[in-house]
C-alpha atoms as a PDB file:
ATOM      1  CA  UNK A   1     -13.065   6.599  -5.786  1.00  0.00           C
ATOM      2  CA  UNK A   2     -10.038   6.460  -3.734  1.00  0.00           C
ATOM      3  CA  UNK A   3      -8.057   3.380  -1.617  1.00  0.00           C
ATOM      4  CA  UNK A   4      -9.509   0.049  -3.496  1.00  0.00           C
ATOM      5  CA  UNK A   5      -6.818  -1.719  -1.420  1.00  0.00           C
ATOM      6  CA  UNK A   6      -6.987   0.065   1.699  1.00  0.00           C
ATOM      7  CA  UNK A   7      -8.281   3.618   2.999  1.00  0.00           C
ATOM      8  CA  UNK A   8      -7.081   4.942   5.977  1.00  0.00           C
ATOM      9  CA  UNK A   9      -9.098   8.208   6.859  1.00  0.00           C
ATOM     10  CA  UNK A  10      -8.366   9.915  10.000  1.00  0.00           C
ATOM     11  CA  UNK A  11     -11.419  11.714  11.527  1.00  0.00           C
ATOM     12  CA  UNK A  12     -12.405  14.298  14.243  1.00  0.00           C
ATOM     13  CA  UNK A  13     -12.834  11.166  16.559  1.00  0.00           C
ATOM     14  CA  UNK A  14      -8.605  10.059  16.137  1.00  0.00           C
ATOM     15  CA  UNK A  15      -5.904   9.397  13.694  1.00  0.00           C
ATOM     16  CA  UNK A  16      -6.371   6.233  11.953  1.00  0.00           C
ATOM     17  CA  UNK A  17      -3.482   3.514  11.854  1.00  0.00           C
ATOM     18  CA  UNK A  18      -3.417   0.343   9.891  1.00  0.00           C
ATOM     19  CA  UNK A  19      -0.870  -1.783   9.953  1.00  0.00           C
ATOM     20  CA  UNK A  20      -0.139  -4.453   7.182  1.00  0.00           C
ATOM     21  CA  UNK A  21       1.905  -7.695   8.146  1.00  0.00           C
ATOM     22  CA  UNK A  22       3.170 -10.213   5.713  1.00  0.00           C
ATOM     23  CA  UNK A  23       0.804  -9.047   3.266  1.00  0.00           C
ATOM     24  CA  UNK A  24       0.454  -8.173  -0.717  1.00  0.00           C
ATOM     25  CA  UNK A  25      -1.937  -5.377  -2.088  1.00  0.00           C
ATOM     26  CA  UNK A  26      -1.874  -5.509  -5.705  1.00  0.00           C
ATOM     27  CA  UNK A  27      -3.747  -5.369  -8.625  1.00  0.00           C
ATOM     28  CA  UNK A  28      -6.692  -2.980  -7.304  1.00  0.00           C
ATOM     29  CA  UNK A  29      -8.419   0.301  -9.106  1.00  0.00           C
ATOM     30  CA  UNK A  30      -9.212   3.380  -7.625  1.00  0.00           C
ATOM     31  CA  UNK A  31     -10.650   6.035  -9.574  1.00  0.00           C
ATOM     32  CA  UNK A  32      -8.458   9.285  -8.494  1.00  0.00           C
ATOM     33  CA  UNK A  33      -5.755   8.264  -6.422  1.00  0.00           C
ATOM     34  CA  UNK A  34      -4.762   5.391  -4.234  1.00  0.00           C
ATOM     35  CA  UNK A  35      -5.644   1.952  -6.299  1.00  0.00           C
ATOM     36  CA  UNK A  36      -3.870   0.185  -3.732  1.00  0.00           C
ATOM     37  CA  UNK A  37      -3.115   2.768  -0.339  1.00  0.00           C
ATOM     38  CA  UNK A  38      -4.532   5.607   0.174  1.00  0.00           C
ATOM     39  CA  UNK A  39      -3.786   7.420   3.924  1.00  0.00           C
ATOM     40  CA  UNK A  40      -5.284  10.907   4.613  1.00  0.00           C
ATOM     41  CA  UNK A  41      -3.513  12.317   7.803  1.00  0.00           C
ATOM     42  CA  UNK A  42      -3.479   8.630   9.175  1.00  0.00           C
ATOM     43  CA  UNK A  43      -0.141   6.292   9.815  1.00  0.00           C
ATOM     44  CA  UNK A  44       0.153   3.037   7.648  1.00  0.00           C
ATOM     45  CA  UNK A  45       3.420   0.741   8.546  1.00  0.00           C
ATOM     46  CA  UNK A  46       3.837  -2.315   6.559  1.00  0.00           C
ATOM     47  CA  UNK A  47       5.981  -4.730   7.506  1.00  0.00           C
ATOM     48  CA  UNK A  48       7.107  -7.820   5.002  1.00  0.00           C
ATOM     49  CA  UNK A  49       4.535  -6.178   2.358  1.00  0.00           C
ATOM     50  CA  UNK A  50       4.591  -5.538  -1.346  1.00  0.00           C
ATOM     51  CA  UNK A  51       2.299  -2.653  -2.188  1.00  0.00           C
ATOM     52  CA  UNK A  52       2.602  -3.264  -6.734  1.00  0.00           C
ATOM     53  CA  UNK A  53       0.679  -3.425  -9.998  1.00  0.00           C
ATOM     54  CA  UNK A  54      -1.872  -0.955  -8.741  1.00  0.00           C
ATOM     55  CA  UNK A  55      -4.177   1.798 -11.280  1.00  0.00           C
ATOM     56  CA  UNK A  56      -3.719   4.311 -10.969  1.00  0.00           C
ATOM     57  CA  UNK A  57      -0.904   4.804  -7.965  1.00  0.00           C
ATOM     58  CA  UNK A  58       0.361   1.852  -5.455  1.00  0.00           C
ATOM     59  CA  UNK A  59      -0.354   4.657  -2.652  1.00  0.00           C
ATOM     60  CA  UNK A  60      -1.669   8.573  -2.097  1.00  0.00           C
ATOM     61  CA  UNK A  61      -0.968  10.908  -1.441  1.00  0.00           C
ATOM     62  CA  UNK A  62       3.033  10.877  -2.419  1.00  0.00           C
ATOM     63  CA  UNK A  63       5.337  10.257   0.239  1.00  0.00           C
ATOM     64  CA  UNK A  64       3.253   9.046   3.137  1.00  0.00           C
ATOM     65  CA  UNK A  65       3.206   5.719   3.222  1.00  0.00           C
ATOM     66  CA  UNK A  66       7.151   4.359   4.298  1.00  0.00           C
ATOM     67  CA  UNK A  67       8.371   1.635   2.195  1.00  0.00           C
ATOM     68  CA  UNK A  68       5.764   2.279  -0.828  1.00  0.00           C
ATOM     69  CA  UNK A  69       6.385   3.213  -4.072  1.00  0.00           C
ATOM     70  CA  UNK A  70       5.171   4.612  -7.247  1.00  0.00           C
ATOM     71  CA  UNK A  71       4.624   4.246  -9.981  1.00  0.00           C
ATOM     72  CA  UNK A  72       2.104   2.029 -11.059  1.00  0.00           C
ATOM     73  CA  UNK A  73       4.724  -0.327 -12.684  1.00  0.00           C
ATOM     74  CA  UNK A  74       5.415  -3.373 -10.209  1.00  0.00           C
ATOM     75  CA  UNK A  75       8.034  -2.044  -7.818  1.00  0.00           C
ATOM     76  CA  UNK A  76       9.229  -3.799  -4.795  1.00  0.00           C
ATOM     77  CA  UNK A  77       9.540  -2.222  -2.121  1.00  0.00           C
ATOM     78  CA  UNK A  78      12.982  -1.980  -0.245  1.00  0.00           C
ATOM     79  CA  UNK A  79      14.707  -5.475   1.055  1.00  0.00           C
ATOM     80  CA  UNK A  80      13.745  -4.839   4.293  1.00  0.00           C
ATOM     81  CA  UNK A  81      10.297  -5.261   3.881  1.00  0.00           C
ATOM     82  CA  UNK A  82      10.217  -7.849   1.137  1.00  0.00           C
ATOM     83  CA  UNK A  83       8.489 -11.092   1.452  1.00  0.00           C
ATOM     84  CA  UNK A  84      10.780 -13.827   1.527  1.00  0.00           C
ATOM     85  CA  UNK A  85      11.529 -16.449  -0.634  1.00  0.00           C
ATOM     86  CA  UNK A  86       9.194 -19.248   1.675  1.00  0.00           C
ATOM     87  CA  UNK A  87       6.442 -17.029   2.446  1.00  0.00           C
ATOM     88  CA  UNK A  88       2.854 -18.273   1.373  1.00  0.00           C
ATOM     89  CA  UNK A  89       2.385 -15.049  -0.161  1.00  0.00           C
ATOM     90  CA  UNK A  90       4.018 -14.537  -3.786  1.00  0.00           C
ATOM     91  CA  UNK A  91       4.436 -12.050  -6.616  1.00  0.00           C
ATOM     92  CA  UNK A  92       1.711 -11.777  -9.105  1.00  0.00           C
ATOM     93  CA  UNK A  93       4.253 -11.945 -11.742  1.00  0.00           C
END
């Protein structure tokens, strides 16, 4: 239902952290929230990631997740942690 990319879910045993490294989450479905990130009361840091082209959000809930953005529409995320130009890893589009 929630986090086709990725769900982080903290628990009564610890907070969950995942960390993403030169990495691209795109073009996943979630039912509710969180086609491609969703973190409940975890930590996700993503570091020369694009989080786009997700249904229906890139992340959940809003806010949480530094350096991702909504909406759905295919939005990079700041410079700083864009892929660069001779990374294996490219842009769907």
């Amino acid at each position: 239902m929630r986090g086709a990319g990725l769900s982080n879910l903290s628990t009564t045993f610890g907070n969950a952290t995942a960390t993403l490294v030169d990495s691209l989450v795109t073009r996943n479905t979630a039912i509710t929230a969180g086609g491609g990130i969703d973190n409940q009361a975890g930590q996700v840091t993503l570091t020369n990631t694009k989080v786009i082209d997700n249904e229906p959000d890139n992340y959940a809930p809003e806010g949480n997740v530094p350096g991702c953005t909504n909406p759905t529409a295919a939005i990079d995320p700041p410079s700083a942690q864009g892929l660069q130009s001779d990374d294996d890893i490219k842009d769907p589009e």
